[in-house]
Protein backbone atom coordinates (compact mmCIF):
# COMPACT_ATOMS: atom_id res chain seq x y z
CA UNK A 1 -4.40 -4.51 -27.66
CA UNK A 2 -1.83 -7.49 -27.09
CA UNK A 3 -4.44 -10.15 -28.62
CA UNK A 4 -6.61 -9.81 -25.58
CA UNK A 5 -10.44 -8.56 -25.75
CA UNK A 6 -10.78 -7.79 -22.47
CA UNK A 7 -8.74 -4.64 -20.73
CA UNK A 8 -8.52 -4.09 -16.52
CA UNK A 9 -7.80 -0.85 -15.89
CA UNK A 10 -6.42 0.32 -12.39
CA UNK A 11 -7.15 3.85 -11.52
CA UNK A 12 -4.20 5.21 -9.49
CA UNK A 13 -2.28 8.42 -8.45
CA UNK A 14 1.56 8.33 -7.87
CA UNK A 15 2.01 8.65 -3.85
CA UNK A 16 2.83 11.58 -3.50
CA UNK A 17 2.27 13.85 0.15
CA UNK A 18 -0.82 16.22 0.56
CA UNK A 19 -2.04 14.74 -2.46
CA UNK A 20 -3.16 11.49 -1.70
CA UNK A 21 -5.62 9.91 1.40
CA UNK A 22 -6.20 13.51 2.19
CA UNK A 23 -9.17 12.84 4.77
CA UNK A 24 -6.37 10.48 6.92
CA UNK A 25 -3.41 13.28 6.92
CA UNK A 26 -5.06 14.98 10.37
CA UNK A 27 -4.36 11.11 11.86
CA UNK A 28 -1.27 9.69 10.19
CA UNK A 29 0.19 12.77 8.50
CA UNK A 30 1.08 13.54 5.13
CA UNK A 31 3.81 10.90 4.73
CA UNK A 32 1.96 8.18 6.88
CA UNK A 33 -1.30 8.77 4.38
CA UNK A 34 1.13 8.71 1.38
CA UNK A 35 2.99 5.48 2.98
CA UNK A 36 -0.76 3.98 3.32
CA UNK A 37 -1.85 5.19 -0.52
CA UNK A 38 1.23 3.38 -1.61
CA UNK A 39 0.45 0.32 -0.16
CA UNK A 40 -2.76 -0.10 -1.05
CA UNK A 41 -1.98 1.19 -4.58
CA UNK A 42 0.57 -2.41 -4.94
CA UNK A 43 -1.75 -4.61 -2.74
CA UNK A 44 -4.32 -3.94 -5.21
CA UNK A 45 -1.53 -4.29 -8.12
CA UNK A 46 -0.64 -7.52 -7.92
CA UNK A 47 -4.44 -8.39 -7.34
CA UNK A 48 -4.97 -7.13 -10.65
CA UNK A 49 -1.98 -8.97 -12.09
CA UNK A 50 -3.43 -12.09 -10.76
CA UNK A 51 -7.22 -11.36 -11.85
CA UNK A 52 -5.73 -10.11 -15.85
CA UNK A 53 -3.93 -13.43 -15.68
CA UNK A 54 -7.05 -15.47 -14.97
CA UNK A 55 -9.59 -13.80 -16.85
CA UNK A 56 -7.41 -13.25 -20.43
CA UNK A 57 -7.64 -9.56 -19.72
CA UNK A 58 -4.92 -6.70 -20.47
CA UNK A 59 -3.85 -4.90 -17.74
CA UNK A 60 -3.67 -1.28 -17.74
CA UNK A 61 -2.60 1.41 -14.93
CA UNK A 62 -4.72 4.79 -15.77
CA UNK A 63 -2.62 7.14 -13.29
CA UNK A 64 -2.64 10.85 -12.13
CA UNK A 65 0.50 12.59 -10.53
CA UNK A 66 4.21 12.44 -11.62
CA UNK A 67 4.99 10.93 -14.93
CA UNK A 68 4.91 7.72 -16.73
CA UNK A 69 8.64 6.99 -16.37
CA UNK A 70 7.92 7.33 -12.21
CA UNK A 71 5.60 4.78 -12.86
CA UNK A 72 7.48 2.64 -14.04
CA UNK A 73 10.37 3.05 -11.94
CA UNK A 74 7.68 2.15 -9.47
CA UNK A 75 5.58 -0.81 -10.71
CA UNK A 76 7.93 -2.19 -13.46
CA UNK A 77 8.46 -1.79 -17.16
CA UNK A 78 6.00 -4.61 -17.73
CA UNK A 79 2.57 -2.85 -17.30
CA UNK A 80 1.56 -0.41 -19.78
CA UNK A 81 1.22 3.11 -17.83
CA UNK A 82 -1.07 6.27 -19.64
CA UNK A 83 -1.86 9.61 -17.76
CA UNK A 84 -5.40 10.36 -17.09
CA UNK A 85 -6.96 12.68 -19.17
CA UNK A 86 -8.31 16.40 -17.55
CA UNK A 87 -11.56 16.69 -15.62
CA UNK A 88 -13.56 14.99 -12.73
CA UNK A 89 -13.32 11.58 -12.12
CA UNK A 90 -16.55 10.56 -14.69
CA UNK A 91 -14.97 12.26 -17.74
CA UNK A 92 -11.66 10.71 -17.12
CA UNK A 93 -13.29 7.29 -16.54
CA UNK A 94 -15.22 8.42 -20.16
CA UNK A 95 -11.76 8.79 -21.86
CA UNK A 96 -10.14 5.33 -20.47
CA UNK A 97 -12.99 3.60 -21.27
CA UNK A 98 -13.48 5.55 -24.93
CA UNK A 99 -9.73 3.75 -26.00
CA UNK A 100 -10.72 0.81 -24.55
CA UNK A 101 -13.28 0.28 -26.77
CA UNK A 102 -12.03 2.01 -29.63
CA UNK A 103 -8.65 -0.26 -29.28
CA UNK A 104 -10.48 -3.51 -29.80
CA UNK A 105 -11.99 -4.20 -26.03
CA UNK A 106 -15.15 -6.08 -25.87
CA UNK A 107 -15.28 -5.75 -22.06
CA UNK A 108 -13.59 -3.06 -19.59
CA UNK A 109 -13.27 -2.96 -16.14
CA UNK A 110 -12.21 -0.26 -14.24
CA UNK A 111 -11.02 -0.55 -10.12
CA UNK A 112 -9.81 1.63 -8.04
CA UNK A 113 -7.15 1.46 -5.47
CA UNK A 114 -8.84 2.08 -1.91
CA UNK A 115 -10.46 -1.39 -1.44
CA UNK A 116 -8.19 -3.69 0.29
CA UNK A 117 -11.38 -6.70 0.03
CA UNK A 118 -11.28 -6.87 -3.63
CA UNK A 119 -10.20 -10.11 -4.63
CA UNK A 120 -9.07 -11.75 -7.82
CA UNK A 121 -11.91 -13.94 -7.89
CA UNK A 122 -14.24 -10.66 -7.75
CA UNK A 123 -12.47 -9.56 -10.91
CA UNK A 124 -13.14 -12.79 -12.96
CA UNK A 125 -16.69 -12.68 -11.73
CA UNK A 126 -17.18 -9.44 -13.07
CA UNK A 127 -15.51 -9.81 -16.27
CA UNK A 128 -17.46 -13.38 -16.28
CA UNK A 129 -20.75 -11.27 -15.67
CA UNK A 130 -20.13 -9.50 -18.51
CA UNK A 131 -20.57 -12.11 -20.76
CA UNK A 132 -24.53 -11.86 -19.98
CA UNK A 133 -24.66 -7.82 -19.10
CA UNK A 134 -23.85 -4.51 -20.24
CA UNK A 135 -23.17 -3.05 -17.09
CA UNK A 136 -21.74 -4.37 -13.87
CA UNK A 137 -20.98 -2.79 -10.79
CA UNK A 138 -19.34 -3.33 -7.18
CA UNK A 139 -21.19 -1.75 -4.70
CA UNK A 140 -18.74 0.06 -1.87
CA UNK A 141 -20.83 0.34 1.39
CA UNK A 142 -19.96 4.10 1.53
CA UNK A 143 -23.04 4.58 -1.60
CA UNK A 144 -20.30 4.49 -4.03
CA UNK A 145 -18.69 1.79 -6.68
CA UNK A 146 -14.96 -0.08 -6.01
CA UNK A 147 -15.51 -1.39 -9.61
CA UNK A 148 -17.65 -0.58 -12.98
CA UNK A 149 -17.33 -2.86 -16.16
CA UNK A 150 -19.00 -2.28 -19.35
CA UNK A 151 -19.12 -4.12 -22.84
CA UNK A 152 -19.52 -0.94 -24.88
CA UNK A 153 -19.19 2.87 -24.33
CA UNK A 154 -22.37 4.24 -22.01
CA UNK A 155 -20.75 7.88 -21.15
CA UNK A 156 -23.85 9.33 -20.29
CA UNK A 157 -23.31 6.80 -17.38
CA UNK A 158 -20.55 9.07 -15.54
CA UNK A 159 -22.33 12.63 -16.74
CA UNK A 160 -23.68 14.50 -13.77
CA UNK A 161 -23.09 12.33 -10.95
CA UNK A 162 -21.99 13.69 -7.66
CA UNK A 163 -18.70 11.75 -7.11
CA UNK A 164 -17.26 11.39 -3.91
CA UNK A 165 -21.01 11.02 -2.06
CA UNK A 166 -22.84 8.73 -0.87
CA UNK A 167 -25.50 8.71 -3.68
CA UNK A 168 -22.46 7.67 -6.14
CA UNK A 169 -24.19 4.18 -6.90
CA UNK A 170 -27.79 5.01 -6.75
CA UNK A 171 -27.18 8.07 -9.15
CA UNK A 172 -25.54 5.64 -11.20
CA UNK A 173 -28.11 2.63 -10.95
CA UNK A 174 -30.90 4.98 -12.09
CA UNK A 175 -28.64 6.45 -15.32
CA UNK A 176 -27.84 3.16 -16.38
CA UNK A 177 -31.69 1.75 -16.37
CA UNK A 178 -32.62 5.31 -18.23
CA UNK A 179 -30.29 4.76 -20.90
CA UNK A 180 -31.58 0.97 -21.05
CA UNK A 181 -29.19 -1.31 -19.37
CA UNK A 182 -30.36 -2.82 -16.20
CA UNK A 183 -26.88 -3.72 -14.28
CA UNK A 184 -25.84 -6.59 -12.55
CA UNK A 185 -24.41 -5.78 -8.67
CA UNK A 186 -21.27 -7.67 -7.20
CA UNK A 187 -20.78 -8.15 -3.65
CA UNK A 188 -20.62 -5.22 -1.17
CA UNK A 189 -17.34 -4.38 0.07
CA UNK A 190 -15.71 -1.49 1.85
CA UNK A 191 -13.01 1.70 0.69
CA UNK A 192 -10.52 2.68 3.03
CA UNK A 193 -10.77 6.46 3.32
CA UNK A 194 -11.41 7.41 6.57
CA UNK A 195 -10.17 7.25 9.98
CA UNK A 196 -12.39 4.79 10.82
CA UNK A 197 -11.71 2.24 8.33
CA UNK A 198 -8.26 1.49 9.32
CA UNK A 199 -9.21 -0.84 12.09
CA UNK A 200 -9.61 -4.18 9.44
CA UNK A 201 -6.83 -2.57 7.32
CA UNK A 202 -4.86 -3.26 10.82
CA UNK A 203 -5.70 -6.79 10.66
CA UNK A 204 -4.96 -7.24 7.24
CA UNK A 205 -1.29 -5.83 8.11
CA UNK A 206 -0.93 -7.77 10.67
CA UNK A 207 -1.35 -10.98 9.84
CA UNK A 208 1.03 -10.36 6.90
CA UNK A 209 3.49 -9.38 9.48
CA UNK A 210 3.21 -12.12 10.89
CA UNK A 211 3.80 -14.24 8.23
CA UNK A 212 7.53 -14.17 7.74
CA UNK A 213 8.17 -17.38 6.54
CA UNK A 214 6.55 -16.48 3.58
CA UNK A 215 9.21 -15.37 1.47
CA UNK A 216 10.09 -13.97 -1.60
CA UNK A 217 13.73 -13.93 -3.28
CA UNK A 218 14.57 -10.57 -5.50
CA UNK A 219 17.13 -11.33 -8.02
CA UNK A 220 18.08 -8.03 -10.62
CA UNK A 221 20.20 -9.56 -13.48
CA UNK A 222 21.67 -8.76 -16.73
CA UNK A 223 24.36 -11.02 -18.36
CA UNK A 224 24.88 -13.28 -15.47
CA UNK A 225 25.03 -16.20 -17.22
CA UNK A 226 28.20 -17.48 -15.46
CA UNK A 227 26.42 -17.03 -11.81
CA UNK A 228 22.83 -17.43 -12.06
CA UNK A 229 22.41 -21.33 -11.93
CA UNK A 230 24.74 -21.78 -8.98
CA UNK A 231 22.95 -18.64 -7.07
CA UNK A 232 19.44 -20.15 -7.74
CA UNK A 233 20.58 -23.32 -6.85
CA UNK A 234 21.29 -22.00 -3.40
CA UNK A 235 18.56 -20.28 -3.29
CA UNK A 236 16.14 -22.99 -3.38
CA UNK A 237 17.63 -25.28 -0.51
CA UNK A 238 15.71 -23.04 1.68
CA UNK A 239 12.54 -23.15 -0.51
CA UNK A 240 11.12 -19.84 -0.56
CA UNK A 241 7.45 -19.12 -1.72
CA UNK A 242 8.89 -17.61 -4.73
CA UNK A 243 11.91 -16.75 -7.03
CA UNK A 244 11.77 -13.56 -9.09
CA UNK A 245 14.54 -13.21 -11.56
CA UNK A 246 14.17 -9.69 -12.58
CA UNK A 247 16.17 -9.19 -15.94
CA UNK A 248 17.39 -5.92 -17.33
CA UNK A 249 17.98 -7.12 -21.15
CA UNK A 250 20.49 -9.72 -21.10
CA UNK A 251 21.89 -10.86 -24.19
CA UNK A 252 23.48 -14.41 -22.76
CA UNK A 253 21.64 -17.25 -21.47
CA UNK A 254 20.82 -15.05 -18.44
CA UNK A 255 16.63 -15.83 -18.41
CA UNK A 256 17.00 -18.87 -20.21
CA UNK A 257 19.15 -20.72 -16.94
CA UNK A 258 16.97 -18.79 -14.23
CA UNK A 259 13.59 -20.10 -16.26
CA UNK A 260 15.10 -23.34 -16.52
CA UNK A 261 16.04 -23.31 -12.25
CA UNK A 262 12.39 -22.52 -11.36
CA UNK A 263 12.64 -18.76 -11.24
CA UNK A 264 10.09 -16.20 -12.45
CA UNK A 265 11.50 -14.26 -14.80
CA UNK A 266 10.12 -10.34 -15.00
CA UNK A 267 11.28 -8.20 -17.80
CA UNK A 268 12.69 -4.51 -16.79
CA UNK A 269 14.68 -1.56 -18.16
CA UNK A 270 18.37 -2.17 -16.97
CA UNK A 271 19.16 -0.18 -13.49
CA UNK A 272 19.65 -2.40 -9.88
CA UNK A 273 16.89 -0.28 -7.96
CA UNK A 274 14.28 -0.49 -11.04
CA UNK A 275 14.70 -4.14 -11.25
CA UNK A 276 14.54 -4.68 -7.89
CA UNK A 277 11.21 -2.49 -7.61
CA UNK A 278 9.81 -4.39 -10.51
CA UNK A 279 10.26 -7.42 -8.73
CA UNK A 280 9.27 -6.19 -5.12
CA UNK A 281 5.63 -4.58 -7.14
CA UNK A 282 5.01 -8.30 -7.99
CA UNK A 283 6.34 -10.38 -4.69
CA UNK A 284 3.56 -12.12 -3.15
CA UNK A 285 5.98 -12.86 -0.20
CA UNK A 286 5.58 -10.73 3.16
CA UNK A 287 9.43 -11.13 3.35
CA UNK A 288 11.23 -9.95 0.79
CA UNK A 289 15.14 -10.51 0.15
CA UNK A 290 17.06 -8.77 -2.50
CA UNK A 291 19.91 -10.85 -3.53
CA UNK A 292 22.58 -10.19 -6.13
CA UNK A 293 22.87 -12.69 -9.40
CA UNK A 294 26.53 -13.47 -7.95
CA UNK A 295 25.66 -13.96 -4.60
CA UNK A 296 24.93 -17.24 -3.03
CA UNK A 297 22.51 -17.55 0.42
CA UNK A 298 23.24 -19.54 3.58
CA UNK A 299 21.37 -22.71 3.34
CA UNK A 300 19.41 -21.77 6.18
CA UNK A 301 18.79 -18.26 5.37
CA UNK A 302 14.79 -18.59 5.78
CA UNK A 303 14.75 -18.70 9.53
CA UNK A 304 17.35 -16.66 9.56
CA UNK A 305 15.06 -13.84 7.87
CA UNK A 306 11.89 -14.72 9.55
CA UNK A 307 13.62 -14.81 13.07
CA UNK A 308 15.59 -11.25 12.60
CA UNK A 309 12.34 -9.41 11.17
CA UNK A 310 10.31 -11.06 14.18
CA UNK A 311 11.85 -8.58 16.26
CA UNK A 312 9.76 -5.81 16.32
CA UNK A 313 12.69 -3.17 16.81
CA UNK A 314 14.28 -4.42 13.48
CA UNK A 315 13.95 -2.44 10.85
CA UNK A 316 16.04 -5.01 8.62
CA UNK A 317 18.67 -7.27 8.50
CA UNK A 318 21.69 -8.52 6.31
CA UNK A 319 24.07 -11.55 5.94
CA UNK A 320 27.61 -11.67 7.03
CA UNK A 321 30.14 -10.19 4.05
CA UNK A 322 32.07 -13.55 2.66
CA UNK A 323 34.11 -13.55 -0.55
CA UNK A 324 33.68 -16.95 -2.70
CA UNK A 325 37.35 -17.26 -3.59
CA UNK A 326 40.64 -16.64 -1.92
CA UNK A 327 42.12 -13.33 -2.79
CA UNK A 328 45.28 -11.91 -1.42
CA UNK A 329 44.23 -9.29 1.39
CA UNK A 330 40.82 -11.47 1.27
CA UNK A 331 40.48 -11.50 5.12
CA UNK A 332 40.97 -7.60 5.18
CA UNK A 333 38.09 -7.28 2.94
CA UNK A 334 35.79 -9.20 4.85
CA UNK A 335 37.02 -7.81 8.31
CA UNK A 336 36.69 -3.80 7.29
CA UNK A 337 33.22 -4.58 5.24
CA UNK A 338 31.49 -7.03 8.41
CA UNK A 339 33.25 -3.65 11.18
CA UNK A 340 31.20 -1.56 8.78
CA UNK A 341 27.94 -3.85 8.31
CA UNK A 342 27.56 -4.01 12.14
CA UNK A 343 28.68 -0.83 13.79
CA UNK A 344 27.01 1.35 11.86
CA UNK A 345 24.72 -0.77 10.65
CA UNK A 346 25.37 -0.12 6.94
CA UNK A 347 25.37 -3.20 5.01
CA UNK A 348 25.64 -3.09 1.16
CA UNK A 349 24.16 -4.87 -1.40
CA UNK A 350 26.27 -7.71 -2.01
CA UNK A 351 25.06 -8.79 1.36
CA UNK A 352 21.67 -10.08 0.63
CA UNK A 353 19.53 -6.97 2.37
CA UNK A 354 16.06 -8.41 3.77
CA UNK A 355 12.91 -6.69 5.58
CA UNK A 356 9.44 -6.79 5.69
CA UNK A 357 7.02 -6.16 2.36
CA UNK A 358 4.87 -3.20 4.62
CA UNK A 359 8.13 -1.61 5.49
CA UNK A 360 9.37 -1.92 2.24
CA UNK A 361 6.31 -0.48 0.34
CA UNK A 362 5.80 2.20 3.34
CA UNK A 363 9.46 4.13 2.72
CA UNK A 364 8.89 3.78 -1.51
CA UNK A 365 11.22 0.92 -2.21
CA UNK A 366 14.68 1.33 -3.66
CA UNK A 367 15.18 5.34 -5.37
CA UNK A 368 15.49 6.04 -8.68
CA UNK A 369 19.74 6.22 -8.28
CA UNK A 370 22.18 4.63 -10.66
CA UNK A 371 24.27 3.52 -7.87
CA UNK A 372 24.44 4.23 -4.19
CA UNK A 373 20.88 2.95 -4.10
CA UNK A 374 21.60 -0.02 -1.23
CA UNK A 375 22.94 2.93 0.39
CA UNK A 376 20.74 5.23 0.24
CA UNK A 377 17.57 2.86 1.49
CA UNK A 378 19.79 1.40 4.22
CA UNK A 379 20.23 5.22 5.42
CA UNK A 380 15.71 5.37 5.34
CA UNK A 381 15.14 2.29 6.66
CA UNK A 382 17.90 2.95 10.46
CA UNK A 383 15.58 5.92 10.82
CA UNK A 384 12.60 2.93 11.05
CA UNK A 385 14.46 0.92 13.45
CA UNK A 386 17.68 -1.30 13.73
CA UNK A 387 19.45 -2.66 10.49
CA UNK A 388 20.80 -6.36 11.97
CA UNK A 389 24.02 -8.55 10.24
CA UNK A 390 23.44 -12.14 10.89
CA UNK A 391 25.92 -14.60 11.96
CA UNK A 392 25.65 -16.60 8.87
CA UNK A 393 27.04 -15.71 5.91
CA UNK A 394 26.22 -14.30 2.15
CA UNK A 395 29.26 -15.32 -0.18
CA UNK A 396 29.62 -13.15 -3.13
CA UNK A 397 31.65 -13.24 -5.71
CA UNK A 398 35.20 -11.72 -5.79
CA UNK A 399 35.55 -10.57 -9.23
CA UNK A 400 35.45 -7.15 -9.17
CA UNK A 401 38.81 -7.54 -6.42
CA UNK A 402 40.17 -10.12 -8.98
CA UNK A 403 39.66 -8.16 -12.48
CA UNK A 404 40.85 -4.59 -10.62
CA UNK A 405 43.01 -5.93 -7.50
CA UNK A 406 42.07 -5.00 -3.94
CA UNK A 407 44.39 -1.50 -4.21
CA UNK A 408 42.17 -0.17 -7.00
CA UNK A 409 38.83 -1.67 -6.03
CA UNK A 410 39.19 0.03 -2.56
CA UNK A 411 40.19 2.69 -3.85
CA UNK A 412 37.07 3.25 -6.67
CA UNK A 413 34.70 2.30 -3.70
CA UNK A 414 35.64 4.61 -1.62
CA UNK A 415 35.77 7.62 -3.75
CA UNK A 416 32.35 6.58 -4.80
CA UNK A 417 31.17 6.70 -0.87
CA UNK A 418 32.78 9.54 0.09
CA UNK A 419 31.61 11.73 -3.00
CA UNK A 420 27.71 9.95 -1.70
CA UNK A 421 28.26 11.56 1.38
CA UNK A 422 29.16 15.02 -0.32
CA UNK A 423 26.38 15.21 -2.40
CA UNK A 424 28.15 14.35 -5.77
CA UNK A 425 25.15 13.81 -8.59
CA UNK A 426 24.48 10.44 -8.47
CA UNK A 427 24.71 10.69 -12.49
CA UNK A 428 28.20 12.02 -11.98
CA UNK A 429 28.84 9.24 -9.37
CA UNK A 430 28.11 6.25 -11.48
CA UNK A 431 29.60 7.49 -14.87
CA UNK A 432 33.06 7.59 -12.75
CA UNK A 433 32.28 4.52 -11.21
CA UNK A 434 31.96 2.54 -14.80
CA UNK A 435 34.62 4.83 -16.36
CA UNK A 436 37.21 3.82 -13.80
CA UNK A 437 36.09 -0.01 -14.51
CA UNK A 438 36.17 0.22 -18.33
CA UNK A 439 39.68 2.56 -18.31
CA UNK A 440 41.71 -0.36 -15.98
CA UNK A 441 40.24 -3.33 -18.37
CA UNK A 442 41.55 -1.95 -21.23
């Protein structure tokens, strides 16, 4: 263990259709029950990240589906991620809990993903609880448990119990008093796995929809020590609820100057769409706004997010294309890339892209590309609804135009596009895209 004695374990299977929310797929559809799995799966994420954080505890994601490297591409580089071992849910509780212990733990928790009231506070309490008892559970009003935490090994408690039933807790009540522990009960709350649950998950939606103002500022970085002051400077004229400076390894001053701005720095495996996943898995902000490290934001850029996503036919919206330094054929630059941005609603990157957490979260964040991947998400989210360029103005950096000239830049973009749109591997894609860099600096 990392020098903790506690662990918190989230139980959780990759999102993938048909296999996840099951009982929901005759209502919302295979993709609409994986969309809902995925949500609660990082609502109850960053809960967890909260609760570890208070309570001293390590935080661990036990998971089922895909592979670990998916999960991480997912959730960030920063949580540890191990498969679940084979068999029913009890024996693979057995075997998480079994390392726990045998790691150094002198309390475990283990939570699912399906209960949208669990709270950080319920998470100290519990580990808090365990100070005093062996066993602790959190009844869910279905008969089963949303949590179970335990300060040594008791697998005779998941033996023989008839999961996914309404007896779940009782069975498990009267095990734990026959093996000599009498447990201690948290507050009632309820799972979302049925139809009829989905009436307070509503509410919970949409009152975070309706909380745009609360926003969160994306930042994936690696060696931008020459931007990343100015950027962040800009950046926190319209003071956002949060700055996360997601860094892919730098080996300049890079996390030193965003720490120093005010930023939250999270720690990632190089790659623009992992970063920027990392740092969406841990937003707190219902708004989220993925800027480049070069990039500086209109000082007024908050109500110009909240106001564009309050439009319920928005799908999401992006700043006006402005280059920070005069370039000959500057204007030409600007003119063909705004035509683009707003006819066919295709903004890039470099234009500060912004939308909605839920929507976000519901179409699986940014894809595991190595370029193209602004592209690509931009192309998912105008099936959702319309993808808006503002008035005001996102003005990025011109270095790429001044290191390559505007002939050659052009040129390498387009080629990159083009082969996009004909299927080219998007490994193939972005080793031309760096070769062609690296062969005209030389």
């Amino acid at each position: 263990m990392s020098g903790s004695r506690r662990r918190l374990i989230l139980f959780a299977r990759f999102p993938e259709p048909e296999r996840v929310k099951t009982r929901l797929i005759p209502l919302l559809g295979a993709e609409g029950a994986a969309a809902l799995h995925r949500r609660l799966v990082l609502r109850t994420f960053r809960m967890a990240l909260d609760a570890s954080r208070a309570a001293d505890a390590e935080l661990e994601i036990r998971f089922t589906g895909d592979d670990e490297n998916a999960m991480h591409h997912w959730l960030g580089d920063e949580v540890i991620c191990r498969a679940q071992c084979d068999g029913d849910l009890g024996r693979r509780m057995v075997g998480a809990l079994e390392d726990s212990f045998r790691e150094g733990a002198r309390a475990t928790v283990i939570i699912g993903s399906d209960c949208p009231e669990l709270t950080a506070d319920l998470l100290t309490a519990a580990f808090d609880k365990l100070s005093q008892a062996q066993v602790v559970f959190g009844p869910a009003r279905d008969g089963g448990y949303y949590l179970v935490g335990l300060t040594q090994p008791v697998p005779q408690l998941f033996r023989d119990v008839h999961w996914s039933t309404g007896t779940v807790l009782t069975e498990s009540i009267f095990i734990s008093r026959q093996a000599g522990f009498e447990p201690t009960l948290l507050a009632p709350l309820s799972d979302l796995d049925v139809p009829g649950d989905l009436y307070a998950w509503k509410q919970i939606t949409d009152a975070e929809n309706a909380g745009l103002s609360y926003i969160s500022v994306i930042i994936p970085a690696l060696n931008e020590a020459q931007y990343i002051t100015a950027t962040l400077q800009s950046v926190q004229r319209g003071q956002p609820h949060e700055i996360l400076v997601v860094d892919g390894g730098s080996t300049d001053d890079t996390v030193t100057l965003a720490r120093a701005a005010g930023a939250r720095v999270i720690h990632s495996r190089p790659g623009r769409a992992r970063q920027m996943n990392a740092g969406a898995a841990q937003a707190a902000g219902n708004a989220l706004v993925f800027l480049h490290a070069d990039t500086l934001l209109p000082a007024d850029y908050p109500e110009v997010v909240g106001g564009t996503l309050h439009e319920p036919a928005v799908a999401a919206g992006a700043f006006r294309f402005q280059m920070g330094e005069k370039l000959a054929g500057q204007w030409l630059i600007e003119w063909t890339a705004n035509l683009r941005s707003r006819w066919r609603q295709s903004p890039y990157g470099d234009q500060a892209l912004f939308l909605r957490r839920s929507l976000f979260e519901e179409i699986g964040g940014f894809a595991a590309l190595p370029i193209m991947e602004d592209c690509e998400i931009v192309r998912r989210l105008r099936k959702r609804g319309r993808v808006v360029t503002a008035a005001a103005a996102a003005i990025t950096s011109g270095r790429r135009w001044r290191q390559l000239g505007l002939f050659r830049t052009t040129l390498i973009n387009q080629l990159v596009i083009l082969g996009h749109l004909c299927g080219v591997s998007p490994d193939r894609l972005a080793a031309f895209y760096r070769g062609q860099e690296n062969r005209i600096r030389k």
